[in-house]
PDB file of N, CA and C in Angstrom:
ATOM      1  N   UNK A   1     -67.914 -73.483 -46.590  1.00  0.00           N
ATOM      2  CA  UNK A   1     -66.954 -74.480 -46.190  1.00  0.00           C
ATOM      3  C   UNK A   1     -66.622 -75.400 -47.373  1.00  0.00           C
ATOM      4  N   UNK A   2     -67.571 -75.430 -48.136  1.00  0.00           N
ATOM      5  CA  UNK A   2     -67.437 -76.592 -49.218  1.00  0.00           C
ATOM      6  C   UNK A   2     -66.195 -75.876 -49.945  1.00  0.00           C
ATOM      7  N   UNK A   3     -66.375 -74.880 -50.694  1.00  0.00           N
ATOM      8  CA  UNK A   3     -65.287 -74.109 -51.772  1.00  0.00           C
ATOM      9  C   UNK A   3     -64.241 -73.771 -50.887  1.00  0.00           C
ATOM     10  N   UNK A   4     -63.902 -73.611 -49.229  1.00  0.00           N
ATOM     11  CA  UNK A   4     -62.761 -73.672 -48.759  1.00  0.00           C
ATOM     12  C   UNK A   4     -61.811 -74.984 -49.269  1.00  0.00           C
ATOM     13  N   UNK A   5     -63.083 -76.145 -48.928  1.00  0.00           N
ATOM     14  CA  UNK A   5     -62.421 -76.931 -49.152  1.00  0.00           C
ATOM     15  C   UNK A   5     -62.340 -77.960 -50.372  1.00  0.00           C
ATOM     16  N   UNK A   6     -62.869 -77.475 -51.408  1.00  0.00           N
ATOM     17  CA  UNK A   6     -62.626 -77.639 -53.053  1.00  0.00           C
ATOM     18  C   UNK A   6     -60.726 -76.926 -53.477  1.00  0.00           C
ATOM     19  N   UNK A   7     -61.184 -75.552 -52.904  1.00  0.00           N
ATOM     20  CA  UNK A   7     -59.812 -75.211 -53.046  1.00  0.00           C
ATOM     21  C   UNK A   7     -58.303 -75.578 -52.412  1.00  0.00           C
ATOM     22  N   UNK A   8     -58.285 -76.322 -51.077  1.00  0.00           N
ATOM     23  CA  UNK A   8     -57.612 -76.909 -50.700  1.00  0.00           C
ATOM     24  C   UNK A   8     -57.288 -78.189 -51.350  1.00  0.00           C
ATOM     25  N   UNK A   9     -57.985 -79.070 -52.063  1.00  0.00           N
ATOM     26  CA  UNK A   9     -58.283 -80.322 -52.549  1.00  0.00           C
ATOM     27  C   UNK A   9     -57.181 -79.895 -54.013  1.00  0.00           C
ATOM     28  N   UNK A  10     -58.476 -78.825 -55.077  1.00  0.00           N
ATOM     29  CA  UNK A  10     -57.363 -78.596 -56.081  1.00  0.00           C
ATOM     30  C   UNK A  10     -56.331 -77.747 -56.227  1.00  0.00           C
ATOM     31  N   UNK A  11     -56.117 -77.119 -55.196  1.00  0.00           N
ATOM     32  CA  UNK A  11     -54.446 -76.677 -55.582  1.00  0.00           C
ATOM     33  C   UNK A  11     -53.232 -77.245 -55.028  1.00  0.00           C
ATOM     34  N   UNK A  12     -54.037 -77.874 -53.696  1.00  0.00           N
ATOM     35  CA  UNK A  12     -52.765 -78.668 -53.349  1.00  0.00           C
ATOM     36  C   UNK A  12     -51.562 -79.946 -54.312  1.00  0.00           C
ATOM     37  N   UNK A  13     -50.653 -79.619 -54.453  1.00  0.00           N
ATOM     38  CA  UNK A  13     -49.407 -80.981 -54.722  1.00  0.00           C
ATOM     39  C   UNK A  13     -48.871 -81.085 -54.051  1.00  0.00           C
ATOM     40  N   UNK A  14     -48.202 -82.586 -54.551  1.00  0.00           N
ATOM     41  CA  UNK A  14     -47.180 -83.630 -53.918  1.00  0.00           C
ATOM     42  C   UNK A  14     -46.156 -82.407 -53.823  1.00  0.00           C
ATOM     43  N   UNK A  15     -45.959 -81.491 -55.036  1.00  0.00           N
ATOM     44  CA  UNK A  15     -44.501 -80.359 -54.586  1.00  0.00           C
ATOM     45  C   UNK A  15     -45.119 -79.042 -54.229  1.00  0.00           C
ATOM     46  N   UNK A  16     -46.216 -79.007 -53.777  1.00  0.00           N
ATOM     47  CA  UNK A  16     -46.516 -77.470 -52.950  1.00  0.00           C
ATOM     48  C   UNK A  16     -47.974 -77.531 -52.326  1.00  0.00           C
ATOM     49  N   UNK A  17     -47.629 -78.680 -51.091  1.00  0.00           N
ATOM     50  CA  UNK A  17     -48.793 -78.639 -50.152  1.00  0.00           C
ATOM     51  C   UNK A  17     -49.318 -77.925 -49.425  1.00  0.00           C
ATOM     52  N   UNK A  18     -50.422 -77.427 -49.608  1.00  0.00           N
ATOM     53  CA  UNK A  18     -51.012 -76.560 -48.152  1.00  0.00           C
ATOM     54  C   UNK A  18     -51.316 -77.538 -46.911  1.00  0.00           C
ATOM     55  N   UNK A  19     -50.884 -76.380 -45.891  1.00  0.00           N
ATOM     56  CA  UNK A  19     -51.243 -77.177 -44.173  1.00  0.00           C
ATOM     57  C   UNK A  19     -52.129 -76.254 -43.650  1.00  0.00           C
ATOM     58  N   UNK A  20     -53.301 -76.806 -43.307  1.00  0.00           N
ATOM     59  CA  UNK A  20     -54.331 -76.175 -42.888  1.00  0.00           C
ATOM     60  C   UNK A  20     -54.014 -76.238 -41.035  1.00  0.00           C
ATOM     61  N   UNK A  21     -53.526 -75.311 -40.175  1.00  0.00           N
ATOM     62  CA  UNK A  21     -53.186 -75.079 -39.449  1.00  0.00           C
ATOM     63  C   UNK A  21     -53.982 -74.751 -38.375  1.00  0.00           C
ATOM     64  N   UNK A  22     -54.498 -75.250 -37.550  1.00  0.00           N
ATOM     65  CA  UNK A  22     -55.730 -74.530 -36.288  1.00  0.00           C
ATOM     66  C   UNK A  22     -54.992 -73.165 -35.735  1.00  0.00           C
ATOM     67  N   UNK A  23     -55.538 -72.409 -34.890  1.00  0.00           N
ATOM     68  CA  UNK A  23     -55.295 -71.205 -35.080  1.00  0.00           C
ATOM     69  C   UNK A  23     -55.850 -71.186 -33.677  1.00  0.00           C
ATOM     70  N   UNK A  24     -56.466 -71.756 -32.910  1.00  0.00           N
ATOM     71  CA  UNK A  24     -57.037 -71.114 -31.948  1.00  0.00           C
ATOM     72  C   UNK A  24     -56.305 -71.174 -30.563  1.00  0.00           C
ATOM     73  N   UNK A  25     -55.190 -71.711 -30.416  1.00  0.00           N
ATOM     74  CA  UNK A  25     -54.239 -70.904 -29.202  1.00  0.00           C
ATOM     75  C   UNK A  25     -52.690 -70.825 -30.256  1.00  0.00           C
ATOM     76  N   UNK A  26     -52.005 -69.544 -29.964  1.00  0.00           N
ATOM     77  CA  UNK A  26     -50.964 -69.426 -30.517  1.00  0.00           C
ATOM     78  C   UNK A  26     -49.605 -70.439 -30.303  1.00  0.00           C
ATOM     79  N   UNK A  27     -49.293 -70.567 -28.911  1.00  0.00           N
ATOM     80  CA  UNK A  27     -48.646 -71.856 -28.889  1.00  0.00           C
ATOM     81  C   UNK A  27     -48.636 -73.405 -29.463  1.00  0.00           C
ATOM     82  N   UNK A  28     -50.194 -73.485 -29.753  1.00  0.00           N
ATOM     83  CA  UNK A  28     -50.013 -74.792 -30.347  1.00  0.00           C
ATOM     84  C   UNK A  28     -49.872 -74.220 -32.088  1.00  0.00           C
ATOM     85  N   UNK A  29     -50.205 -73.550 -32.825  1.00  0.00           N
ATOM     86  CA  UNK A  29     -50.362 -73.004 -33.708  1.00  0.00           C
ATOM     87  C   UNK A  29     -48.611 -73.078 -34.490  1.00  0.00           C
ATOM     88  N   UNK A  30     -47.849 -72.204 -33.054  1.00  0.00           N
ATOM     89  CA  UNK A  30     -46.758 -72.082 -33.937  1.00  0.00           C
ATOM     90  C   UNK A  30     -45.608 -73.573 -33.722  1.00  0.00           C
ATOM     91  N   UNK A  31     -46.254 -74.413 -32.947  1.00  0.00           N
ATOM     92  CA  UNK A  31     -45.740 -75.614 -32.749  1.00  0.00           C
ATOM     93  C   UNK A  31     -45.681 -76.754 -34.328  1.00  0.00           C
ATOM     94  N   UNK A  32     -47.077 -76.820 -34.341  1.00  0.00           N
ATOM     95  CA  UNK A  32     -47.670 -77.355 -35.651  1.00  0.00           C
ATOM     96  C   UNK A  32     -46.780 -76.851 -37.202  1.00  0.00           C
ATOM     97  N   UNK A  33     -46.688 -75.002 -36.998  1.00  0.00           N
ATOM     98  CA  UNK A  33     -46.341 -74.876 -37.876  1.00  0.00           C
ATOM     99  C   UNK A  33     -44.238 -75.107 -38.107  1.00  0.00           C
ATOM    100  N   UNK A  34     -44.352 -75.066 -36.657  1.00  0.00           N
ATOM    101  CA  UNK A  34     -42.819 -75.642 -36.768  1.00  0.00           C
ATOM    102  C   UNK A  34     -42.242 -76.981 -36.871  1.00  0.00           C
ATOM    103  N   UNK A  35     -43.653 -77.966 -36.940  1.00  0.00           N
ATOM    104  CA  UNK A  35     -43.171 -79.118 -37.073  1.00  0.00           C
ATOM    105  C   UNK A  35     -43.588 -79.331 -38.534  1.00  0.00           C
ATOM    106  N   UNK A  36     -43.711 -78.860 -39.265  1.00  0.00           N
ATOM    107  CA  UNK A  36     -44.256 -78.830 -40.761  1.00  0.00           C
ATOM    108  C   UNK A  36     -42.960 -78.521 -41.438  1.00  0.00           C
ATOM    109  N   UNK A  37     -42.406 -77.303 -40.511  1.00  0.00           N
ATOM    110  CA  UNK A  37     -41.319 -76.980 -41.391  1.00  0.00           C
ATOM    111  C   UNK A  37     -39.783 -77.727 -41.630  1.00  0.00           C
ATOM    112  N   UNK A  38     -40.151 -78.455 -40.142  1.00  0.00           N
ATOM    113  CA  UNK A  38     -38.950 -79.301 -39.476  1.00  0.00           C
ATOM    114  C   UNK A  38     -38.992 -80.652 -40.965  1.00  0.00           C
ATOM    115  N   UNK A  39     -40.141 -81.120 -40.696  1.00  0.00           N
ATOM    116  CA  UNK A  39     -40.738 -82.311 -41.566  1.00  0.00           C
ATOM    117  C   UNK A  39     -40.538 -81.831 -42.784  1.00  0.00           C
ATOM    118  N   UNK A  40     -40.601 -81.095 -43.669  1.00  0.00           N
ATOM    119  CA  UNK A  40     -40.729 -80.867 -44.716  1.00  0.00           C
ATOM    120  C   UNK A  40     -38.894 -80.666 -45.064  1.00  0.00           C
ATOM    121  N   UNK A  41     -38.111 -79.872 -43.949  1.00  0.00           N
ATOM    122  CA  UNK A  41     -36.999 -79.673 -44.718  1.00  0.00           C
ATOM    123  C   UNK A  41     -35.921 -80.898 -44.531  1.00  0.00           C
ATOM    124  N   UNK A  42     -36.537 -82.056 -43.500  1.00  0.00           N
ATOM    125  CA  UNK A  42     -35.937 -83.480 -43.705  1.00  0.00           C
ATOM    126  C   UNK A  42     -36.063 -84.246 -44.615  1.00  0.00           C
ATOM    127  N   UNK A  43     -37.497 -83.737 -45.215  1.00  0.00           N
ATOM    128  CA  UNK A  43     -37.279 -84.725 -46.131  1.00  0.00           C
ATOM    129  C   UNK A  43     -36.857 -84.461 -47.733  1.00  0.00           C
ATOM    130  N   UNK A  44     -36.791 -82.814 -47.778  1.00  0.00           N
ATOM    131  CA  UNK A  44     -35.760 -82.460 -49.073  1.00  0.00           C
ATOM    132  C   UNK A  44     -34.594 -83.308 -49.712  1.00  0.00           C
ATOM    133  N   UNK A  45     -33.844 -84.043 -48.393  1.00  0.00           N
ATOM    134  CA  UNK A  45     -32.568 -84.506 -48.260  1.00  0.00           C
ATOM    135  C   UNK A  45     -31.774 -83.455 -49.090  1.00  0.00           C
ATOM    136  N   UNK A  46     -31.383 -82.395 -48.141  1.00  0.00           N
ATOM    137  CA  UNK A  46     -30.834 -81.523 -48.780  1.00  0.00           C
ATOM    138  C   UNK A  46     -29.400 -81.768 -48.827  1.00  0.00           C
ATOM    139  N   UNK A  47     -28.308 -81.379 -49.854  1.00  0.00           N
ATOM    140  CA  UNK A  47     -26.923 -81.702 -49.536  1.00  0.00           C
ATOM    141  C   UNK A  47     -26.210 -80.015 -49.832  1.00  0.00           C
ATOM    142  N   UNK A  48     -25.235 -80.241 -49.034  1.00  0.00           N
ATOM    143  CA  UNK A  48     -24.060 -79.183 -49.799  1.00  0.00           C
ATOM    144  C   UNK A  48     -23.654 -79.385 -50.963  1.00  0.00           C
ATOM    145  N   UNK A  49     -23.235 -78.020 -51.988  1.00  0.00           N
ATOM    146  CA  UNK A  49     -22.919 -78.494 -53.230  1.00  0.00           C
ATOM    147  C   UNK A  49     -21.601 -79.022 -53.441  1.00  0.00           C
ATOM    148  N   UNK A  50     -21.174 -79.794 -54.324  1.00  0.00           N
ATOM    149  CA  UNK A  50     -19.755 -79.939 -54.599  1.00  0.00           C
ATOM    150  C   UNK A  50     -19.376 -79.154 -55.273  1.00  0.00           C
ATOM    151  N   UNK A  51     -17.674 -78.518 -54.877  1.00  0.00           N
ATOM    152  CA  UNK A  51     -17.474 -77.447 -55.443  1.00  0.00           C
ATOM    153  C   UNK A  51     -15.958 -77.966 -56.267  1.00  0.00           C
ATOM    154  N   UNK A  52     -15.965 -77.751 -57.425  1.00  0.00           N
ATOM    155  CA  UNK A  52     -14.170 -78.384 -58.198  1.00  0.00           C
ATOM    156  C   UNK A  52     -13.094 -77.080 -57.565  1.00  0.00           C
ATOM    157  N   UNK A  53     -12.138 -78.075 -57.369  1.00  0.00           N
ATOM    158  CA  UNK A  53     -11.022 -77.428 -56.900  1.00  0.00           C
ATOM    159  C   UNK A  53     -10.554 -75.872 -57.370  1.00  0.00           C
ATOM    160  N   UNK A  54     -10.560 -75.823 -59.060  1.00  0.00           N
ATOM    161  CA  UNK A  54     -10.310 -74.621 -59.686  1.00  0.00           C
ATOM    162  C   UNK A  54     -11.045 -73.596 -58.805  1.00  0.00           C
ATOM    163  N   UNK A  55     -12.573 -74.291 -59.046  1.00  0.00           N
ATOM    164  CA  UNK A  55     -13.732 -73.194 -58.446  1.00  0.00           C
ATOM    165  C   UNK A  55     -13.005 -72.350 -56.828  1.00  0.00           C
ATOM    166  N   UNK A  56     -12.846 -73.235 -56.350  1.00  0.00           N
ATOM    167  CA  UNK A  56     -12.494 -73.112 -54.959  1.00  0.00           C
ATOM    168  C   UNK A  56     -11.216 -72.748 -54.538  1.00  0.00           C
ATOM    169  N   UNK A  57     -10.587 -72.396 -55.200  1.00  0.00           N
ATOM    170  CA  UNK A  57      -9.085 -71.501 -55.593  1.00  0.00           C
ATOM    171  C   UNK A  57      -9.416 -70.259 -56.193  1.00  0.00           C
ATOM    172  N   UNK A  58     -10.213 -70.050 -56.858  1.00  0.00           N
ATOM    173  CA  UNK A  58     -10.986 -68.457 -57.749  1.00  0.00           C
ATOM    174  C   UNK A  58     -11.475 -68.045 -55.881  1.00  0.00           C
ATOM    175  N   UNK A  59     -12.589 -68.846 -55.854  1.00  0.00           N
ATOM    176  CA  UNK A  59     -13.192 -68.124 -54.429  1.00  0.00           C
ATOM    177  C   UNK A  59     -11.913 -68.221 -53.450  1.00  0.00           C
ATOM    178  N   UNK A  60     -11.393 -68.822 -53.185  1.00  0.00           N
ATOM    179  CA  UNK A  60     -10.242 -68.439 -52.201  1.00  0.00           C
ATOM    180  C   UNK A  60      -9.488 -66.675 -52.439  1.00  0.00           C
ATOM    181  N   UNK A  61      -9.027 -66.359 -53.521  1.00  0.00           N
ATOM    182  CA  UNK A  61      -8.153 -65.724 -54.440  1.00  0.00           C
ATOM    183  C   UNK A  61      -9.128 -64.772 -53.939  1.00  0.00           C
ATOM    184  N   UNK A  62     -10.550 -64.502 -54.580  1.00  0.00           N
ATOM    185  CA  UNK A  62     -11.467 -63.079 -54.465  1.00  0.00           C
ATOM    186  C   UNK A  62     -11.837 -63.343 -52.889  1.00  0.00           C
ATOM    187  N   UNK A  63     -11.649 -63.981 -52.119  1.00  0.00           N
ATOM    188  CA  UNK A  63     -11.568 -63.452 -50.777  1.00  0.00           C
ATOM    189  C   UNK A  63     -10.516 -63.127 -50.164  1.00  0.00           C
ATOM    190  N   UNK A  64      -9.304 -63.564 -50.098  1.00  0.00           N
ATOM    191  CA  UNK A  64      -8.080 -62.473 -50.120  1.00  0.00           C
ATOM    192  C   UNK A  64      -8.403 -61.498 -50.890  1.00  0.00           C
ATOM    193  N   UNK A  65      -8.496 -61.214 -51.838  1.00  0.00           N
ATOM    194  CA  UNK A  65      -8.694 -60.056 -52.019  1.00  0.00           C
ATOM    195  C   UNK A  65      -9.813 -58.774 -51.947  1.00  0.00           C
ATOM    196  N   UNK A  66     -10.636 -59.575 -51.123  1.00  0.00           N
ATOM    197  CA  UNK A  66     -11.373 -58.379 -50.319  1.00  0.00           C
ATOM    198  C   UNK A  66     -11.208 -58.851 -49.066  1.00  0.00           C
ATOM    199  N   UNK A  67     -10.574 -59.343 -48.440  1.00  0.00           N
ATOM    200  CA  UNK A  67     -10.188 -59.570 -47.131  1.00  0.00           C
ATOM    201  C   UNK A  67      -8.605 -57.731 -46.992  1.00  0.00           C
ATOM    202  N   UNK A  68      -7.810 -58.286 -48.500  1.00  0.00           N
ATOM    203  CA  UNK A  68      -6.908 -56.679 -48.073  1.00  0.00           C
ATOM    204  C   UNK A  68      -7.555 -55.750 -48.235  1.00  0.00           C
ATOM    205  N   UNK A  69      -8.741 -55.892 -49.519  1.00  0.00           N
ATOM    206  CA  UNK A  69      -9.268 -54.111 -49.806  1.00  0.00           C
ATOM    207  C   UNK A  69      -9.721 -53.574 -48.415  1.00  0.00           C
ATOM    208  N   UNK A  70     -10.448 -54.729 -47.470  1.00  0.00           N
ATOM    209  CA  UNK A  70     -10.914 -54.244 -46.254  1.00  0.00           C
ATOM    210  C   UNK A  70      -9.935 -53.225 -45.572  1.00  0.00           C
ATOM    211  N   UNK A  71      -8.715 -53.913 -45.264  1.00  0.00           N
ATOM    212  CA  UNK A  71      -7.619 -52.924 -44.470  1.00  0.00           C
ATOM    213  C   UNK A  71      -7.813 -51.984 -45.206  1.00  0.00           C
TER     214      UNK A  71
END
């Protein structure tokens, strides 16, 4: 138990935490692990990228044009 938990201690970081997860009924198990994931991807503050106009006229352009190759 000790070197389980030496190794939890040093590999864990602030940017790649381990969650030591109980395991012993599956419902709570995958609850836990869905609230880890919930929590973790709120607090990314993730955004959409900004895209410049040019950019977004090229991608317009190559999707018409596999929008006709389709037909």
């Amino acid at each position: 138990m000790d070197a389980y938990d030496d190794m939890i201690r040093h590999t864990a970081t602030r940017h790649a935490p381990w969650f030591v997860v109980p395991a012993d009924h599956k419902w709570y198990t995958r609850l836990v692990v869905a609230s880890a994931i919930i929590t973790t991807l709120e607090n990314l503050a993730l955004e959409f990228p900004t895209v410049p106009p040019a950019e977004r006229a090229r991608m317009a352009a190559a999707r018409a044009d596999l929008l006709r190759e389709k037909r």
